[in-house]
N, C-alpha and C. Protein backbone atom coordinates (compact mmCIF):
# COMPACT_ATOMS: atom_id res chain seq x y z
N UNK A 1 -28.18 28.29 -26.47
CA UNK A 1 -26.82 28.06 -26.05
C UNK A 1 -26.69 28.45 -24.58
N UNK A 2 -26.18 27.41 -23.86
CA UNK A 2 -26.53 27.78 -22.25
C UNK A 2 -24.30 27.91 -22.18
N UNK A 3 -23.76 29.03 -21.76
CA UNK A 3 -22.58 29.38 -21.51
C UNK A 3 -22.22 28.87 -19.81
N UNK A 4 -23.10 29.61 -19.19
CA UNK A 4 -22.47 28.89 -17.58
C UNK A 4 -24.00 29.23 -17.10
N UNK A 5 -24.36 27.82 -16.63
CA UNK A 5 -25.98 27.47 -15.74
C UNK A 5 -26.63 27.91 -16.97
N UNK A 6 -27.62 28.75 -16.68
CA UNK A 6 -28.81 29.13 -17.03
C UNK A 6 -29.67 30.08 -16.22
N UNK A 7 -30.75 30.99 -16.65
CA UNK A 7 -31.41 31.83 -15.76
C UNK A 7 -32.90 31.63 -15.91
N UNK A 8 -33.03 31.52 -14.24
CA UNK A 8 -34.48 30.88 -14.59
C UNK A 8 -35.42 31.59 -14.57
N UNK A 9 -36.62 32.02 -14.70
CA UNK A 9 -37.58 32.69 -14.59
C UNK A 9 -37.21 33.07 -12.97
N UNK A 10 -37.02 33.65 -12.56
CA UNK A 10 -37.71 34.43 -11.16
C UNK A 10 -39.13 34.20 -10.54
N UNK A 11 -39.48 34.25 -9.30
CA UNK A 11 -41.00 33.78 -8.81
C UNK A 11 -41.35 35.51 -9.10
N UNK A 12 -41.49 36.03 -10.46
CA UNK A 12 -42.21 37.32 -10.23
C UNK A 12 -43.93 36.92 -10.14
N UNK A 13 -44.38 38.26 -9.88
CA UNK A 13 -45.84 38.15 -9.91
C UNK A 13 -46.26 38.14 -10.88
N UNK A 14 -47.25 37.69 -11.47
CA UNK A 14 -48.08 38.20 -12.63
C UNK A 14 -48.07 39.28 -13.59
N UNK A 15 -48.01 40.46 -12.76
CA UNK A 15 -47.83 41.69 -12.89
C UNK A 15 -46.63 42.33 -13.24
N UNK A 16 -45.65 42.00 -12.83
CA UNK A 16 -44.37 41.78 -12.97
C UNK A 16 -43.62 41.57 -14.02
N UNK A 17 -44.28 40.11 -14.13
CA UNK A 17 -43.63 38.85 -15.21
C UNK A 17 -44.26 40.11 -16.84
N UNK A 18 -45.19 40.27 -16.60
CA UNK A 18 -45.70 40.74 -17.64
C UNK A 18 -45.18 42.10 -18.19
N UNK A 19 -44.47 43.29 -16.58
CA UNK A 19 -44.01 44.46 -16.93
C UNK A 19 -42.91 43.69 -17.86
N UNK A 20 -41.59 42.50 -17.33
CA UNK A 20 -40.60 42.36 -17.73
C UNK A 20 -41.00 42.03 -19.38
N UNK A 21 -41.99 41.20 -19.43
CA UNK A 21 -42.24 40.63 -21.13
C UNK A 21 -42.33 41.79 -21.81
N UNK A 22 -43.28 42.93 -21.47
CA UNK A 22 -43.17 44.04 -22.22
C UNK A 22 -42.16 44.73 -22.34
N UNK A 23 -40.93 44.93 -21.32
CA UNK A 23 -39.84 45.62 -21.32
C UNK A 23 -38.73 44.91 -22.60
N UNK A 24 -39.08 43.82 -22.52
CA UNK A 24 -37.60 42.76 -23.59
C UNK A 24 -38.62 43.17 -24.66
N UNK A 25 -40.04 43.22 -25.00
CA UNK A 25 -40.38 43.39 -26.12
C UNK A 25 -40.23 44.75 -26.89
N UNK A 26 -40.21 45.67 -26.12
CA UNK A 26 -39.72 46.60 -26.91
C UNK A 26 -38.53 46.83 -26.76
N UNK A 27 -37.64 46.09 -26.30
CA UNK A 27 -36.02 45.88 -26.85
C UNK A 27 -36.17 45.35 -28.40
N UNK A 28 -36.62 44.22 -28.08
CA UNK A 28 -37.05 43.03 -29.42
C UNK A 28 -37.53 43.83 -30.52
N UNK A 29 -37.83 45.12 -30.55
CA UNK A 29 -38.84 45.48 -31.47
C UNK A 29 -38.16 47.06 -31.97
N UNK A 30 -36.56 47.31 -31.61
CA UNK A 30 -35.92 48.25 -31.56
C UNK A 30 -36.03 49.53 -30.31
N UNK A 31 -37.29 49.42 -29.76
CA UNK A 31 -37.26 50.49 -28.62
C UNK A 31 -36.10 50.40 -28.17
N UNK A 32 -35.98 51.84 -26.79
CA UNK A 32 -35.23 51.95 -25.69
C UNK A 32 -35.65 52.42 -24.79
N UNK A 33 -36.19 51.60 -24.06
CA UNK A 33 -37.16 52.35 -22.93
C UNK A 33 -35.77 52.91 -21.79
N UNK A 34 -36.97 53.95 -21.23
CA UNK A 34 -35.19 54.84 -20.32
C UNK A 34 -35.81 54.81 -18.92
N UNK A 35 -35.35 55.91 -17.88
CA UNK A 35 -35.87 55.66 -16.67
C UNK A 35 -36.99 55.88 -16.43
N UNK A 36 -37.66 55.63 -15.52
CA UNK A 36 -36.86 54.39 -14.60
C UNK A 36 -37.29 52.92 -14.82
N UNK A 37 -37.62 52.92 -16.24
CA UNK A 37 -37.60 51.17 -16.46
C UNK A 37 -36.16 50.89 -16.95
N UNK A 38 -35.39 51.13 -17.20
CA UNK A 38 -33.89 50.75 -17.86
C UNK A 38 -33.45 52.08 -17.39
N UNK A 39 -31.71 51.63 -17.56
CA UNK A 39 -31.07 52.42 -17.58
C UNK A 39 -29.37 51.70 -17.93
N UNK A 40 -28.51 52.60 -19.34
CA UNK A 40 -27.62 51.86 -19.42
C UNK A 40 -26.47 51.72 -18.39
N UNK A 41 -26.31 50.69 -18.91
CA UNK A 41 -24.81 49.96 -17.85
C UNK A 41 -23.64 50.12 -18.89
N UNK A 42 -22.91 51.04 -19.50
CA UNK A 42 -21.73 51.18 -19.94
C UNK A 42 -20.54 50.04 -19.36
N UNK A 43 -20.60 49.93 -17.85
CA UNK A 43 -19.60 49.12 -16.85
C UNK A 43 -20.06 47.63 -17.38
N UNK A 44 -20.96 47.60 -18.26
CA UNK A 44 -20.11 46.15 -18.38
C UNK A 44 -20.67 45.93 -20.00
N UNK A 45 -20.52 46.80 -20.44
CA UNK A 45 -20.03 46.63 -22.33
C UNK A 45 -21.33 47.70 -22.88
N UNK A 46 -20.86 48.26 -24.27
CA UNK A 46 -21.57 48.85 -25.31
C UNK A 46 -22.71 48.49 -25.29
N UNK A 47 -24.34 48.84 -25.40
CA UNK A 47 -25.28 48.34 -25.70
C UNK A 47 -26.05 47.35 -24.40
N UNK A 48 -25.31 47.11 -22.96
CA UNK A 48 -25.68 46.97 -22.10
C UNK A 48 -26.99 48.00 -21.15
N UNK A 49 -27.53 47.04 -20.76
CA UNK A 49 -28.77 48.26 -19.51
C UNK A 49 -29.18 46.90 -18.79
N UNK A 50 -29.99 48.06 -17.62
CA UNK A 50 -30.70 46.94 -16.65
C UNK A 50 -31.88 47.21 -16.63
N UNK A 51 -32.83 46.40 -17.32
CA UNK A 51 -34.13 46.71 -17.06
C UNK A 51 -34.61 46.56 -15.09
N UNK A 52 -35.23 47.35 -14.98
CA UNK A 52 -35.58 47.49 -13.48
C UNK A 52 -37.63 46.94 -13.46
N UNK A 53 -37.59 46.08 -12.98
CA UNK A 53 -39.40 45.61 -12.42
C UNK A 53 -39.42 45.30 -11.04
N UNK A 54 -40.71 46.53 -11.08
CA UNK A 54 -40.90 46.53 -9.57
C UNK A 54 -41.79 44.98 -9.15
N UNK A 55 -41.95 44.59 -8.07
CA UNK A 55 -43.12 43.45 -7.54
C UNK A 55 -43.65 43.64 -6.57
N UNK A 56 -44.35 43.34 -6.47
CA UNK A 56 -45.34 43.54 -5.01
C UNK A 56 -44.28 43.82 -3.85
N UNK A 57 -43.06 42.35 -3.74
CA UNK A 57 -42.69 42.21 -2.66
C UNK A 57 -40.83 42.99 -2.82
N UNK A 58 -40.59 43.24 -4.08
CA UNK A 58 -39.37 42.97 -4.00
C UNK A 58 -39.21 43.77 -5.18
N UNK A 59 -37.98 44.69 -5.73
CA UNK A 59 -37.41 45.10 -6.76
C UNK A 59 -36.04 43.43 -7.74
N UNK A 60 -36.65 43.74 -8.53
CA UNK A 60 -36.05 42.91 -9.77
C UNK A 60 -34.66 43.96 -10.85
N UNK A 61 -33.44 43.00 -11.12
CA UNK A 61 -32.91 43.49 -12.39
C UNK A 61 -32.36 42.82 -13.34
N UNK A 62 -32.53 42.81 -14.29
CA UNK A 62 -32.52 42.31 -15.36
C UNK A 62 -31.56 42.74 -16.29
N UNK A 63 -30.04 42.13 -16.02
CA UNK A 63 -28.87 42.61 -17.19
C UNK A 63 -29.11 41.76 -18.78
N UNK A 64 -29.10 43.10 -19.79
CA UNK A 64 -28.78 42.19 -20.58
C UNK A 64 -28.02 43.13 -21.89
N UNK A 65 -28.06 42.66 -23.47
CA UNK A 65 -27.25 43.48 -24.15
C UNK A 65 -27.96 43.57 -25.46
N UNK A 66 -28.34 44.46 -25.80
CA UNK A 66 -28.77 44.77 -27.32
C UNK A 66 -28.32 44.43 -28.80
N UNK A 67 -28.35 43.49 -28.73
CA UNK A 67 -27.48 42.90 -30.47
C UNK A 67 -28.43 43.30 -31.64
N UNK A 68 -27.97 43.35 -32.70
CA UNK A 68 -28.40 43.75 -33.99
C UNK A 68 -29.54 42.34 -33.94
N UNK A 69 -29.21 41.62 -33.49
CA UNK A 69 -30.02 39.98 -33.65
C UNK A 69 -30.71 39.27 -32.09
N UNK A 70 -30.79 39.80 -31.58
CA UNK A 70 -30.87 39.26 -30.21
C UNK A 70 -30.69 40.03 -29.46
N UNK A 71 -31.50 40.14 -28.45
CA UNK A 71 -31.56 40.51 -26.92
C UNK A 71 -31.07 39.47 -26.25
N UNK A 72 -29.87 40.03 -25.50
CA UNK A 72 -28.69 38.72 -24.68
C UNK A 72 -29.34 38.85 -22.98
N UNK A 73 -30.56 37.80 -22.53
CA UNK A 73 -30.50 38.43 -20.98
C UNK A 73 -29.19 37.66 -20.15
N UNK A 74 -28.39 38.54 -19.76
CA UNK A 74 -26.94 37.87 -18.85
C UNK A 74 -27.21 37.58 -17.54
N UNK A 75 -28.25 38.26 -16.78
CA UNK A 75 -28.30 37.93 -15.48
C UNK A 75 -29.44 38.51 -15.04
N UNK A 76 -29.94 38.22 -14.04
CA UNK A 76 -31.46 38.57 -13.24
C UNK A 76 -31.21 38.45 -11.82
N UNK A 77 -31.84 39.36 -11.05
CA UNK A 77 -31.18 38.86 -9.33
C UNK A 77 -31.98 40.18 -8.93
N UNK A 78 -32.53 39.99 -7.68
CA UNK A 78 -33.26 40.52 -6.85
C UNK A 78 -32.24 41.78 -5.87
N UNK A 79 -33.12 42.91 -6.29
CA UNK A 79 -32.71 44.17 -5.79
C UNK A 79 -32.38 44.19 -4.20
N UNK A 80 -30.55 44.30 -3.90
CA UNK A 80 -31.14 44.22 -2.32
C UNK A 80 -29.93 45.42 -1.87
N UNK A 81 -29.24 45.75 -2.64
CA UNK A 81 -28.52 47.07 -2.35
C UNK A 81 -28.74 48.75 -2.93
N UNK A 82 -28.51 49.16 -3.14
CA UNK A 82 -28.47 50.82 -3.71
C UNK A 82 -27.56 50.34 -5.21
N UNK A 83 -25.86 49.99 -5.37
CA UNK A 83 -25.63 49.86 -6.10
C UNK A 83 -25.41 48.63 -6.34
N UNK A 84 -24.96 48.76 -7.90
CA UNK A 84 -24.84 46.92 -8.16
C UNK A 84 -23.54 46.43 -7.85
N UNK A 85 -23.75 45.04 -7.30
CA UNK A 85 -22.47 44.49 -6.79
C UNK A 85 -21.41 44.35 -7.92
N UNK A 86 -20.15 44.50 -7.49
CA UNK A 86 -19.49 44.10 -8.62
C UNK A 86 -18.97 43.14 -9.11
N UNK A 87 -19.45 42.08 -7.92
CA UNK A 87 -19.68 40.81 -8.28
C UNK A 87 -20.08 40.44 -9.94
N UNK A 88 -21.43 41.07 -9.64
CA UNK A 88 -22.35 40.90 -10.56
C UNK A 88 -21.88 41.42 -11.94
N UNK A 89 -21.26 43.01 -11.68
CA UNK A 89 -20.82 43.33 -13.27
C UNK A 89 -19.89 42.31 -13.74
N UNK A 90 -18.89 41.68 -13.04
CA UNK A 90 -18.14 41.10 -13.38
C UNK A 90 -18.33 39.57 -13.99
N UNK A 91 -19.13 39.14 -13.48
CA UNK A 91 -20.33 37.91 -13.70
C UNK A 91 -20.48 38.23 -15.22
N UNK A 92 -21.39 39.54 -15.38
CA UNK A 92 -21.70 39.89 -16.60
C UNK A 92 -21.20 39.85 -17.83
N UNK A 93 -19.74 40.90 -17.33
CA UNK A 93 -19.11 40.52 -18.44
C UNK A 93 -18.07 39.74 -18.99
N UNK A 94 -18.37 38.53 -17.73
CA UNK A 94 -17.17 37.32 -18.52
C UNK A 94 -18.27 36.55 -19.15
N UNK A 95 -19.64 36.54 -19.00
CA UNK A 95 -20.94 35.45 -20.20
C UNK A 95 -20.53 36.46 -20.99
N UNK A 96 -20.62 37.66 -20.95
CA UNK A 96 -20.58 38.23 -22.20
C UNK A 96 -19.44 37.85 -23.40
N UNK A 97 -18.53 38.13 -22.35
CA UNK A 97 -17.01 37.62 -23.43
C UNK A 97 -17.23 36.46 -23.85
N UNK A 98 -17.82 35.17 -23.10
CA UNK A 98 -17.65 34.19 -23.49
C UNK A 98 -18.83 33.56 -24.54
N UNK A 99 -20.05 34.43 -24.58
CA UNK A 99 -20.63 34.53 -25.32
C UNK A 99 -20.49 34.73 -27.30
N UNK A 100 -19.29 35.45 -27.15
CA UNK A 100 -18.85 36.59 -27.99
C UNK A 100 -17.53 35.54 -28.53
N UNK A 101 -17.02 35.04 -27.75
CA UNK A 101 -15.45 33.90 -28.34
C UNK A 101 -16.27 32.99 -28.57
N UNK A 102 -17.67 32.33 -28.47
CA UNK A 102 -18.57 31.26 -29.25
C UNK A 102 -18.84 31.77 -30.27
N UNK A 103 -19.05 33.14 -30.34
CA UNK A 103 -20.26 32.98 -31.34
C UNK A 103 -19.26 33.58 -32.11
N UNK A 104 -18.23 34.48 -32.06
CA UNK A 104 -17.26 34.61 -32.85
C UNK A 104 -17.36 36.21 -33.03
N UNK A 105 -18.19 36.94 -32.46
CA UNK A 105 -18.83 38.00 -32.61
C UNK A 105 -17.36 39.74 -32.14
């Protein structure tokens, strides 16, 4: 179910791509990995965090939300401040809402 665009893979590295696969997998698998690979985001709903992957060239983050059924990724975007824009939380949590008035949740 694509809500608004879609998120595409990122040009991570190899290395990278692979920290992030392992990071959603032990979401996927009930973990909670803590810092400094995640850390929760309360500011934009219950069960929210940002997984953090470093890259060669560049810091990565990765919003998303922990469902009983699914790992929701909401957004991905390249590290370029100290804190997160609030652009972005806000971004977050209107897929989220609108996620949530689809699915009925």
């Amino acid at each position: 179910m694509i809500l608004s665009g879609e998120i595409k893979s990122p040009p991570f590295s190899e290395d990278a791509r692979i920290e992030a696969g392992v990071l959603l997998g032990v979401l996927q698998s009930g973990g909670s990995p803590s810092l400094p690979h995640a850390r929760p985001m309360p500011c934009i709903g219950p069960r929210c965090l940002e997984l953090r992957v470093k890259d060669k060239t560049a810091e990565w983050r990765i919003f998303c939300r922990v469902d009983s059924d699914a790992v929701l990724m909401v957004h991905v975007l390249m590290k370029k401040t100290q804190a997160t824009p609030k652009s972005v939380i806000d971004l977050c949590v209107e897929r989220l809402k609108a996620f949530d008035r689809l699915t009925k949740r």
